[in-house]
Protein backbone atom coordinates (compact mmCIF):
# COMPACT_ATOMS: atom_id res chain seq x y z
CA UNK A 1 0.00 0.00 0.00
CA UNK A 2 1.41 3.71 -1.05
CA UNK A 3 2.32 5.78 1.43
CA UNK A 4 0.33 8.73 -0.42
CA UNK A 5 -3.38 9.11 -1.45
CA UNK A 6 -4.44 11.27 -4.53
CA UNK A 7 -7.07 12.97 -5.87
CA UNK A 8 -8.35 15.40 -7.92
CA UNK A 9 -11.30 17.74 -6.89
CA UNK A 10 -14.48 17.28 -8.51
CA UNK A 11 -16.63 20.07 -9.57
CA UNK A 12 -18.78 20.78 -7.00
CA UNK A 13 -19.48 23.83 -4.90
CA UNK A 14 -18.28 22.42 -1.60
CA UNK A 15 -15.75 19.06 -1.58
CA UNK A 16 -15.04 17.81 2.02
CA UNK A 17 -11.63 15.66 1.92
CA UNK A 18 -11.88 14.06 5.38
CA UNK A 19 -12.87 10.62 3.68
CA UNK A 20 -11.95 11.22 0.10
CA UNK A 21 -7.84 11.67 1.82
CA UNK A 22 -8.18 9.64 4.46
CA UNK A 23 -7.31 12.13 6.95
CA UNK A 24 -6.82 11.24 10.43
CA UNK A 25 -5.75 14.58 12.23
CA UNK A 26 -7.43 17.58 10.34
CA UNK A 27 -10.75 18.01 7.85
CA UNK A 28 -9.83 19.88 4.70
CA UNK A 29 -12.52 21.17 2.62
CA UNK A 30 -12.88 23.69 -0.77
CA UNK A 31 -15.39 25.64 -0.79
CA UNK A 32 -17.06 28.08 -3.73
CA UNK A 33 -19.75 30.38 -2.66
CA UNK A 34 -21.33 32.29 -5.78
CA UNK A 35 -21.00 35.96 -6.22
CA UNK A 36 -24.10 37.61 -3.31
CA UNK A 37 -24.40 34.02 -1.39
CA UNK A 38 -23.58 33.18 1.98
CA UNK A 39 -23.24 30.01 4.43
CA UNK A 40 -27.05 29.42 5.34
CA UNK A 41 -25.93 29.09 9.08
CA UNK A 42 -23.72 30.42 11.77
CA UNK A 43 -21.38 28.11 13.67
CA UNK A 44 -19.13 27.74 16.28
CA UNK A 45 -17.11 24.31 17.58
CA UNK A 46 -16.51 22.61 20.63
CA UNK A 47 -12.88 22.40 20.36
CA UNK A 48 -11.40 22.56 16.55
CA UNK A 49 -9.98 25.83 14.91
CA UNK A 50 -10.15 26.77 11.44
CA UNK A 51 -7.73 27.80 9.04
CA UNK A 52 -9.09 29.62 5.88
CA UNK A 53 -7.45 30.68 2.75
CA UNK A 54 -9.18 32.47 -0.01
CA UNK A 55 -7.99 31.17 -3.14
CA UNK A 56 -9.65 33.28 -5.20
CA UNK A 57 -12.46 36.39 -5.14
CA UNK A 58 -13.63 38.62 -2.56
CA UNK A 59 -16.29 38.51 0.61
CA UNK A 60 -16.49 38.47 4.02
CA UNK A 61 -16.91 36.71 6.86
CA UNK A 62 -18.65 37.84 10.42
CA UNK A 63 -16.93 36.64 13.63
CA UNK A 64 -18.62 37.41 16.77
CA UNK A 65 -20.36 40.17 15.13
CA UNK A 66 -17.37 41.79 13.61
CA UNK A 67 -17.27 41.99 10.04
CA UNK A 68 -14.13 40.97 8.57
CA UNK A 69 -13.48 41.80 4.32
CA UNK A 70 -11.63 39.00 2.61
CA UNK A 71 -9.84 38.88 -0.51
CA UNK A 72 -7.45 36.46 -2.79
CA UNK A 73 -4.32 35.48 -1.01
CA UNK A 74 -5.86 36.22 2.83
CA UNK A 75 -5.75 33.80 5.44
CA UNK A 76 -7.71 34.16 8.43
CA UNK A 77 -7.21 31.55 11.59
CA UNK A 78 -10.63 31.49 13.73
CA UNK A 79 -11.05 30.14 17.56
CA UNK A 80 -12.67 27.35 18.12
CA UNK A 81 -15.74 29.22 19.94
CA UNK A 82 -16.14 31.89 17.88
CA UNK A 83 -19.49 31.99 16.05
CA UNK A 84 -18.82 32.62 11.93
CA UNK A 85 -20.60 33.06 9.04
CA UNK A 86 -19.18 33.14 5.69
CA UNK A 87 -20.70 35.71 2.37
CA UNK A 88 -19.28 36.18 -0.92
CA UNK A 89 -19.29 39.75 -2.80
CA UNK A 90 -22.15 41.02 -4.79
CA UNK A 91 -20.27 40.97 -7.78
CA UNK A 92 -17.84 38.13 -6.86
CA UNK A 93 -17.61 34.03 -5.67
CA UNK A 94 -15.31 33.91 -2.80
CA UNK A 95 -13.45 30.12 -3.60
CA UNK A 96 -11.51 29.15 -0.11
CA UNK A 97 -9.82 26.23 1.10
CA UNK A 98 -10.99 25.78 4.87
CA UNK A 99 -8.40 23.66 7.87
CA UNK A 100 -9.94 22.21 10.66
CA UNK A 101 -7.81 21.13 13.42
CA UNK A 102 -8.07 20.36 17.21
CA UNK A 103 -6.69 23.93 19.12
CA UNK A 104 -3.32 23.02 20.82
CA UNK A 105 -3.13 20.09 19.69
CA UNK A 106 0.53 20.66 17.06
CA UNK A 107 3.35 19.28 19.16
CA UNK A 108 6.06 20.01 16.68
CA UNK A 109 6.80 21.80 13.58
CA UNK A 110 8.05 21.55 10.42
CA UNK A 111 11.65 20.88 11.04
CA UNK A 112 10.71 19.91 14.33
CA UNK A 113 9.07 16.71 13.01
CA UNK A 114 11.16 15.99 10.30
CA UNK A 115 13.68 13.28 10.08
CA UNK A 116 16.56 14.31 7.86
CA UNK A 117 18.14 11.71 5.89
């Protein structure tokens, strides 16, 4: 068995690669809202963060009640028990690639990990 698992993202507006990957420490999941949509809900979580980068467009997102404009190239890190809700622009889709991981829970990094050969 590789030591790898590929794929390539379908063409839908919201791909979750939990399952698709395999994951076993984070969810991963690319997102497209169209141009004047938004998430139909606002969330919070019990004890994951989230990691977003917008790959491409504008929008915004509202954290806690604070509105925060997005645009290609940001990324925005958002606690665990803050409530969000995510909008695309009027006159753009807002395409982002959202990290889920458990808060505190990275015990080493990069080259802290890494065995050198």
């Amino acid at each position: 068995m590789a030591n790898y698992k590929k794929i390539s993202l379908e063409n839908a507006p919201r791909v979750e690669l939990h399952e698709k990957l395999g994951l076993t420490g984070a969810e991963i999941s690319y997102n497209i809202l169209p141009a004047g949509q938004g998430v139909p809900f606002i969330h919070s979580h019990k004890q994951n963060e989230e990691i977003y980068f917008i790959v491409n467009g504008s929008g915004k997102v509202i954290i806690d009640g604070e509105e925060v404009n997005l645009t290609s190239g940001d990324f925005i890190k958002i606690s665990p028990k803050a409530e969000r809700q995510f909008f695309a622009s009027n006159d753009s889709d807002i395409t982002y690639i959202c990290i889920q991981v458990k808060e505190n829970s990275l015990d080493g990094f990069t080259q802290e990990d890494a065995i050198i050969k």
